[in-house]
Structure formats: C-alpha cells, structure tokens
Protein backbone atom coordinates (compact mmCIF):
# COMPACT_ATOMS: atom_id res chain seq x y z
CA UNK A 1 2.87 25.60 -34.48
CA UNK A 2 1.89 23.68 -37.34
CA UNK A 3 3.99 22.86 -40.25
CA UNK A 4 1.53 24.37 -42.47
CA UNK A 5 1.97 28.04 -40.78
CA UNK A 6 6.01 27.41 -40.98
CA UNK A 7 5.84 26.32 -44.59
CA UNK A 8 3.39 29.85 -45.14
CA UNK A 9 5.83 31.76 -43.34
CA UNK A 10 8.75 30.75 -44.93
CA UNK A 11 7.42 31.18 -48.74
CA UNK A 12 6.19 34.83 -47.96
CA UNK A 13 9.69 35.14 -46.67
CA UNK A 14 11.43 33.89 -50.02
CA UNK A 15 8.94 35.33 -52.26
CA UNK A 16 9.22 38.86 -50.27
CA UNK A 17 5.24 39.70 -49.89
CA UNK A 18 2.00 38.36 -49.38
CA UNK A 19 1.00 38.29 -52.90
CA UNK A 20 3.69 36.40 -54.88
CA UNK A 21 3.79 34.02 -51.63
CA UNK A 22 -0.02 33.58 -51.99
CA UNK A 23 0.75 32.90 -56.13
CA UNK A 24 3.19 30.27 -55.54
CA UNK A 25 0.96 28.36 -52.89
CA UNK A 26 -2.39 28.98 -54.46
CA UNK A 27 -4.05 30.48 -52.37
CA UNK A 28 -5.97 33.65 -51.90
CA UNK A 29 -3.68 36.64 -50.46
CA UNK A 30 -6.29 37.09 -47.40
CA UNK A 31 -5.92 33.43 -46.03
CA UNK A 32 -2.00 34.07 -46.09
CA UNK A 33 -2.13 36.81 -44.47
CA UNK A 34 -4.18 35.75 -41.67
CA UNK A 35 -2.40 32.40 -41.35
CA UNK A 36 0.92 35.18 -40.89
CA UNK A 37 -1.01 36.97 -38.14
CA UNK A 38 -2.53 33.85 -36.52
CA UNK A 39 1.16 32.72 -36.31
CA UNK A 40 2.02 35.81 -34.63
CA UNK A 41 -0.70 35.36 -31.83
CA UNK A 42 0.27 32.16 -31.17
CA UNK A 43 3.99 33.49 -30.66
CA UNK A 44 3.15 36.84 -29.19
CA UNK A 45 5.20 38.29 -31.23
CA UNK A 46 5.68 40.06 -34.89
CA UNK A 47 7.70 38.41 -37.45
CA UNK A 48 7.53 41.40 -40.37
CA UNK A 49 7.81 45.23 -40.66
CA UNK A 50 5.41 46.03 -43.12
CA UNK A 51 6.87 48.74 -45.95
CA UNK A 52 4.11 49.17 -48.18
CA UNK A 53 4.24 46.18 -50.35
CA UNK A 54 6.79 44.52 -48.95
CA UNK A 55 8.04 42.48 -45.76
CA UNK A 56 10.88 42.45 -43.78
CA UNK A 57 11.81 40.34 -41.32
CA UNK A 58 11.49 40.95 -37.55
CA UNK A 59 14.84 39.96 -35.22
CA UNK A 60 11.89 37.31 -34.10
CA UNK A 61 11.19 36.49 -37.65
CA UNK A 62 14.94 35.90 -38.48
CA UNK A 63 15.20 33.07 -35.66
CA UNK A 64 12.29 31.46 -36.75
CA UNK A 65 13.00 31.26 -40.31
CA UNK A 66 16.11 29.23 -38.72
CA UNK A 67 13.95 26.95 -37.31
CA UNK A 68 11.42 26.77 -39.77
CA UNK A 69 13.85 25.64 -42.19
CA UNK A 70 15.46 22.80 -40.27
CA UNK A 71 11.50 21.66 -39.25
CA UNK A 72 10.49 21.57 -42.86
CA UNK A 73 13.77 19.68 -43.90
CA UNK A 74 13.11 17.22 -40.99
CA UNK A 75 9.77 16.61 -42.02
CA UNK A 76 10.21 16.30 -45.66
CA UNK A 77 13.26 13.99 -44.49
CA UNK A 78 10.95 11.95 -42.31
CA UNK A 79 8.41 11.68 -45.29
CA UNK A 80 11.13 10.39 -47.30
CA UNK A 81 11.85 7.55 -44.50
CA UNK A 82 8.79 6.32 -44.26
CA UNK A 83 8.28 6.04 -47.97
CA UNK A 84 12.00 4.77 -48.65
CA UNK A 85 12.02 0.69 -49.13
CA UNK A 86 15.64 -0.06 -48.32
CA UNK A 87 16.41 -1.32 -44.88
CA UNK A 88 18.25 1.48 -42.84
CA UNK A 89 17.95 2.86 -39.44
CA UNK A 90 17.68 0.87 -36.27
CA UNK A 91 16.19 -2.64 -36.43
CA UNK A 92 15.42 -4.17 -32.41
CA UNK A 93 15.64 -8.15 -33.45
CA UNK A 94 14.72 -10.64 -29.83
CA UNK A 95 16.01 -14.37 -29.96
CA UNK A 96 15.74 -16.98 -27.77
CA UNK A 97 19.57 -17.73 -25.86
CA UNK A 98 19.96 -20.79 -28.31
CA UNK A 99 19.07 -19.28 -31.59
CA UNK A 100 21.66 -16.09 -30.46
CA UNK A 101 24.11 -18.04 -30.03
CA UNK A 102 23.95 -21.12 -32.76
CA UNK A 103 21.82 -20.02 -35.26
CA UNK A 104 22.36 -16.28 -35.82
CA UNK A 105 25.67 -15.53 -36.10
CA UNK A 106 26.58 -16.26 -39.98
CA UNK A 107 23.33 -14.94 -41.06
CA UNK A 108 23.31 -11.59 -39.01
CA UNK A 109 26.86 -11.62 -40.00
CA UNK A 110 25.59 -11.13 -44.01
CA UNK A 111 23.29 -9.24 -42.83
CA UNK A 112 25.44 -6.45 -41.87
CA UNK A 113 27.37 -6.49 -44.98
CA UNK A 114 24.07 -6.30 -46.85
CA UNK A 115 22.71 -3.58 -45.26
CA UNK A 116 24.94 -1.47 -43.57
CA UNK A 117 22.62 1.32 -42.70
CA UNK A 118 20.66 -0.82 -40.43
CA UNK A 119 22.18 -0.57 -37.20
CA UNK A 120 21.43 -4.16 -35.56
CA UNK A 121 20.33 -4.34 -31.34
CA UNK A 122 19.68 -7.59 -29.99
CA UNK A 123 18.29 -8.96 -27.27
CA UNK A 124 17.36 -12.64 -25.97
CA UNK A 125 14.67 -13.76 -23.81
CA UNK A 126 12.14 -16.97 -23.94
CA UNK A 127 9.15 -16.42 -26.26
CA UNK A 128 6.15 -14.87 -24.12
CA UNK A 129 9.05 -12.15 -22.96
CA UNK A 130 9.85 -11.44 -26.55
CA UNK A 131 6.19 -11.24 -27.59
CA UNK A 132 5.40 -9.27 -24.75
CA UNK A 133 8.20 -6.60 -26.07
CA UNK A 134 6.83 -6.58 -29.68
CA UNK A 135 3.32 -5.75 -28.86
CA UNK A 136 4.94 -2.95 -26.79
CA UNK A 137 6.61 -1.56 -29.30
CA UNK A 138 10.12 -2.38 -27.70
CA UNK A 139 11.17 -4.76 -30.33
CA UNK A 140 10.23 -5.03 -34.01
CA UNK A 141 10.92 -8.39 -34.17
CA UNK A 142 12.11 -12.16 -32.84
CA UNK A 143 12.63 -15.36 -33.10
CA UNK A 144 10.80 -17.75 -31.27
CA UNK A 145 9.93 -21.52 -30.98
CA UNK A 146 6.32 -22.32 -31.81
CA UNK A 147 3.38 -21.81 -31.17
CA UNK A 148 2.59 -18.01 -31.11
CA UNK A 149 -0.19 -16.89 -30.95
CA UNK A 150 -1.95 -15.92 -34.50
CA UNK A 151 -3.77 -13.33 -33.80
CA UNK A 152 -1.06 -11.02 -32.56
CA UNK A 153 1.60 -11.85 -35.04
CA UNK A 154 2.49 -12.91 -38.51
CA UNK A 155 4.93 -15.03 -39.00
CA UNK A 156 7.55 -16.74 -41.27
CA UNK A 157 9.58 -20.03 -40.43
CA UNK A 158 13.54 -19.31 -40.19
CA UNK A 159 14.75 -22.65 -38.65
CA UNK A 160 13.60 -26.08 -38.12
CA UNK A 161 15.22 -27.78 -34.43
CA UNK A 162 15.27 -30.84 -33.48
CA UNK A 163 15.40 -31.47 -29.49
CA UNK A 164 17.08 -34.56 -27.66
CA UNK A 165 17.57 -34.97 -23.79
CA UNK A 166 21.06 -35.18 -22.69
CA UNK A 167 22.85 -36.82 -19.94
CA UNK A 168 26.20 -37.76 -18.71
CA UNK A 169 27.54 -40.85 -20.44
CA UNK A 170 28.57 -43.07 -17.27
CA UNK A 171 24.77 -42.45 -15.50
CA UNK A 172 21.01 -44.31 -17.07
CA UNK A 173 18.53 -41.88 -18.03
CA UNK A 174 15.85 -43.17 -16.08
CA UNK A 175 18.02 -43.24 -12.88
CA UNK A 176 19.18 -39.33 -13.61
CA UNK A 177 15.78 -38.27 -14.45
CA UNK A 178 14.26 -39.35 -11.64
CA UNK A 179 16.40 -37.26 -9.64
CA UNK A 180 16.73 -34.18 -11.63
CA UNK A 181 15.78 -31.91 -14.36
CA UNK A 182 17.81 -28.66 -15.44
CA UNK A 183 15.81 -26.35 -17.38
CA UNK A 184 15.61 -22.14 -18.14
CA UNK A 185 13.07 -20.34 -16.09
CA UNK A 186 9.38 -20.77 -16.80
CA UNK A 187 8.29 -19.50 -20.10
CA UNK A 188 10.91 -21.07 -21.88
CA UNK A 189 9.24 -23.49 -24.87
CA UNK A 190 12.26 -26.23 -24.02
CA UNK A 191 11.25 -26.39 -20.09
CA UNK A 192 7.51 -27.09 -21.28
CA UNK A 193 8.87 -29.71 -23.85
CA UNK A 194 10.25 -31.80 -20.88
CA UNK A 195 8.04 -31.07 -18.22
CA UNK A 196 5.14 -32.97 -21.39
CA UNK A 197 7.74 -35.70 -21.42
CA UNK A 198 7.28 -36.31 -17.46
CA UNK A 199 3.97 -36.43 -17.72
CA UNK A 200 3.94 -38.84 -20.61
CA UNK A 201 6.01 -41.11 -18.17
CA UNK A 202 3.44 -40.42 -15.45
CA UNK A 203 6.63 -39.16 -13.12
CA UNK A 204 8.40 -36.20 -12.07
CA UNK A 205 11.60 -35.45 -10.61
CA UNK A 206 12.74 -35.52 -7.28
CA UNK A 207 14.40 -31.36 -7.97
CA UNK A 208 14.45 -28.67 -10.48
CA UNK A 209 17.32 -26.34 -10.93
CA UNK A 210 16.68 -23.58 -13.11
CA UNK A 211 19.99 -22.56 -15.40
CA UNK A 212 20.51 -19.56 -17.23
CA UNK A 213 22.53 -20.71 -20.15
CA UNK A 214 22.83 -24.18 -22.21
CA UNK A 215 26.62 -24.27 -21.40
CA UNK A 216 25.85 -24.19 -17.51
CA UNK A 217 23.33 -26.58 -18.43
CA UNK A 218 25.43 -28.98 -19.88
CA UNK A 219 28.21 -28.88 -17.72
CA UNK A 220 25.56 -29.53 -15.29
CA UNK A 221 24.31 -32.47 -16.86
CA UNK A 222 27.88 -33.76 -17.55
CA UNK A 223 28.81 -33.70 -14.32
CA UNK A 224 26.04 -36.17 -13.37
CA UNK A 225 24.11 -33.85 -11.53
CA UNK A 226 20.42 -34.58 -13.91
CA UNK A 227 19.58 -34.43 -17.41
CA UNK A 228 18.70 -31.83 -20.11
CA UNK A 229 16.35 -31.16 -23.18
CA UNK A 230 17.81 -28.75 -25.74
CA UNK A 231 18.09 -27.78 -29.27
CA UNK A 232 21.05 -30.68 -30.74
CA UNK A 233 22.54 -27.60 -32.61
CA UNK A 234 23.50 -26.70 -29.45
CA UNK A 235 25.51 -29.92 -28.60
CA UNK A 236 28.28 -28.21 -31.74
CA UNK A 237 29.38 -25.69 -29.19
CA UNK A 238 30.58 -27.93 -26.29
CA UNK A 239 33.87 -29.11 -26.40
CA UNK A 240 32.68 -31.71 -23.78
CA UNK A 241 29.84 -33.01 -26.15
CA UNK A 242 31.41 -36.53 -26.84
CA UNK A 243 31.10 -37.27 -23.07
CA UNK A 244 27.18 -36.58 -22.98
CA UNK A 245 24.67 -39.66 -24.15
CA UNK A 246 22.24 -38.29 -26.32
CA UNK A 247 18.30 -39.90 -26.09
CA UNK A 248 16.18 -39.36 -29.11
CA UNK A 249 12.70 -38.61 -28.24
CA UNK A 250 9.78 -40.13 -30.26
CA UNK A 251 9.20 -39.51 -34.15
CA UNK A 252 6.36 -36.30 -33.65
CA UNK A 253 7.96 -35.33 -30.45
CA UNK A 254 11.49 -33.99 -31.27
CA UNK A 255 11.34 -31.42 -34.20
CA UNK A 256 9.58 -28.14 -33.89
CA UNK A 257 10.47 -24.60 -36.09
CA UNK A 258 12.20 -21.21 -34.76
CA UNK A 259 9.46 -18.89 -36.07
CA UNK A 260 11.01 -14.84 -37.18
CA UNK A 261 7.18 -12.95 -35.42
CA UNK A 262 6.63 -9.16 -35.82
CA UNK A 263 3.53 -7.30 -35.05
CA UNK A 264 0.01 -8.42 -37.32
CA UNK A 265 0.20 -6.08 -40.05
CA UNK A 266 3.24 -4.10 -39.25
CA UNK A 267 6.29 -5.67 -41.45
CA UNK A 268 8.43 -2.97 -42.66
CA UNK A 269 12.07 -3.00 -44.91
CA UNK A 270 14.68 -4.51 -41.99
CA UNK A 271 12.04 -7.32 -41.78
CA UNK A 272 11.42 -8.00 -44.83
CA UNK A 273 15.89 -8.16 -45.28
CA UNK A 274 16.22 -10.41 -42.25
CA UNK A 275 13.54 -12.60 -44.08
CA UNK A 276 15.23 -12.79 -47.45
CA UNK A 277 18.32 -13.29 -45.84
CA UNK A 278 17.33 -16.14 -43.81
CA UNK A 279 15.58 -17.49 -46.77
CA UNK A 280 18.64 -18.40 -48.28
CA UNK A 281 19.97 -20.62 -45.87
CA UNK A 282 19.56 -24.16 -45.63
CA UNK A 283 17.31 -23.86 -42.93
CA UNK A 284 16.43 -27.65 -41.91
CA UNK A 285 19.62 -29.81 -40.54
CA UNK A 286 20.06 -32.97 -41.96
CA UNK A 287 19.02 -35.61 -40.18
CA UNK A 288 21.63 -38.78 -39.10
C-alpha cells in the first residue's frame, strides 16, 4: 500500500463520500474512486457499502482506518524528524581507547545536559575499525588520530596530543627498547608512531607484546618489562606515573590532532552539537 491510497482512503472516510473527499484533495471524483477500488484489489477485500451517495465503512474498512491513521501520523512524524534541527534521537559516536577514557568524559558529560534527547552509544576501536563502521552505516561518527582519508570523510579537529615514549625510571631507554615494545594491535595510529621511530634508529626490538589497554600498558612498562608510546594525557590517570621516565621525541615528531570524522556529506544535528560542544574547550594542552 502506498501512503497516497491510505491518505485517499481516509479523507473519503472523514468527508463521508467520494465527492466532498475528491473537493478537499483536488482532485477529480473518478481518480478517487478508482484509487478506492485499486486499494481494494490490492487487499482483496471491500472497505465501503455503498448507500446511494454515501459510504460506510466495511468491518475491513474499520481496521484499516486504524492503521491508516497511525501510518499517516508516523509518516508525517518522520517528516517532521528529518526536517527538525535540534539534536535528538540516537547518536552512535566511535573513539579511540585513549580519547574514551581522557578526553571525553567532561565534554560528553555537557553534552548530555545539553541535549537530553540524544541518547549517547559509544564505542572504541583504532581508526581504520572506526572508519570502517561509519562508511557502513554502523556509526555516525568518531574520533580518530590523523590522517583519514579525505575522500571518505569530512572532518573537524577536536584535540591536539602530544605523544612521548615511556619507560620505567630505574632501566635506559635504549637498553629497554632494544628488548621490547608494548603496543595495541595493528591499526592503531600510536603502534605505527613507534614502529617509524625504530626505523628512524635503523633497529627493532628483540619482542612485541600487544596490550589492550594503556593501563596494562603502563604497568607493563613500569615493571621493566619494555617501553611505551602514548598520548601524555594519558600519563594523568596512573597513580604510578611519577615512577615512569618520560622521553620527548623530536620537535615535528610528537604532536598530532584527534580528528571528530563522519561520512562526506552526511553531517546532521547530534554532529553538528558534539562539534559546538567540543569547540568550546580548550582543546590544545599547554605545553611545559
């Protein structure tokens, strides 16, 4: 059925014939009254008794006009939706495990109380995982270290990071390094960060473990077992941080920006929020 016969059906109901019905949607009473009988067909069933002039609805007819109504209400409420500018409904955000859990809390936070017809989901992953999701339509959008890729997203920066390799405070670098590395799984933007800063040094390390969180990793990398490059935000939410030795990398090397993506072409009201809200937050940390 289309919502054109339902809307056809239900004025000849209200208006109580053919002709008034055909008056108040301008049209000519013979195209009503076929649309009313191609309706029919299509439900194998009639929906009036015909008295002269006037219709009356079948026991059929009365259970459509049920459903007709709460159709046509959907789809003028849908119409509304799509044309309504104010955040609301569900918003899918993806963030990369540090930006969840340093960054995003005080802004989503705000968020919240600013719109509270948005209902928030969240999920983390590294950046080709999250992209992947948006351009399935499984997310609508994320936050993600650069680069993305241009052609598949638009893009606004939200934070700027600044990385530094980590180690326990008793062991050298060079000695720790040589023997191992603690990164996420492959994909993530930090594990190609260090895996350049081997091959600047012309050396790799003797293992890899793959973590999955920056607390395992640190406790990792206090414990003497290899060293670590991460966002320094992170470094605020280890108690044990004071007992880690902190390596700057080189001026160019170290700073890179957490980038809110969404589909090319496709930003919508809950993006548009996030963006203003993030917008007014000091987003660069101050440098020591």
């Amino acid at each position: 059925m289309e919502l054109s016969e339902l809307r056809i059906f239900r004025t000849v109901v209200h208006e109580g014939g053919v002709t008034r019905a055909a008056e108040r949607l301008h049209r000519v009473q013979s195209n009503v009254t076929t649309r009313i009988r191609q309706l029919e067909e299509k439900l194998g069933t009639p929906l009036f008794v015909r008295e002269g002039k006037r219709l009356h609805l079948t026991p059929s007819g009365q259970v459509l006009l049920g459903f007709a109504d709460r159709l046509l209400a959907l789809a003028d409420e849908a119409g509304h939706a799509v044309l309504d500018p104010r955040p609301r409904g569900t918003f899918r955000l993806g963030a990369m495990e540090s930006t969840a859990a340093v960054r995003l809390p005080e802004p989503l936070s705000r968020f919240h109380r600013l719109y509270p017809d948005v209902t928030l989901e969240l999920k983390t992953g590294n950046p080709d995982v999250l992209g992947r999701a948006i351009l399935a339509g499984e997310l609508d959008a994320a936050l993600v270290a650069e680069p993305v890729a241009g052609a598949q997203f638009d893009s606004v920066v939200a934070f700027t990071e600044e990385t530094v390799i980590v180690c326990a405070a008793d062991r050298g670098l060079d000695e720790l390094a040589r023997s191992c590395v603690l990164v996420f799984e492959h994909g993530c933007p930090h594990r190609k960060r260090i895996e350049q800063w081997y091959a600047r040094r012309g050396e790799m390390p003797q293992r890899t473990i793959e973590l999955g969180s920056y607390h395992a990793m640190l406790g990792c990398a206090l414990a003497g077992m290899g060293i670590a490059l991460l966002p320094e935000s992170v470094l605020a939410t280890f108690p044990e941080s004071k007992r880690l030795k902190i390596h700057r990398l080189p001026r160019g090397e170290y700073r890179y920006a957490t980038l809110l993506i969404w589909r090319k072409g496709a930003v919508s009201p809950n993006i548009r929020a996030l963006q203003e809200v993030l917008g007014q937050r000091q987003l660069a940390p101050k440098r020591r």
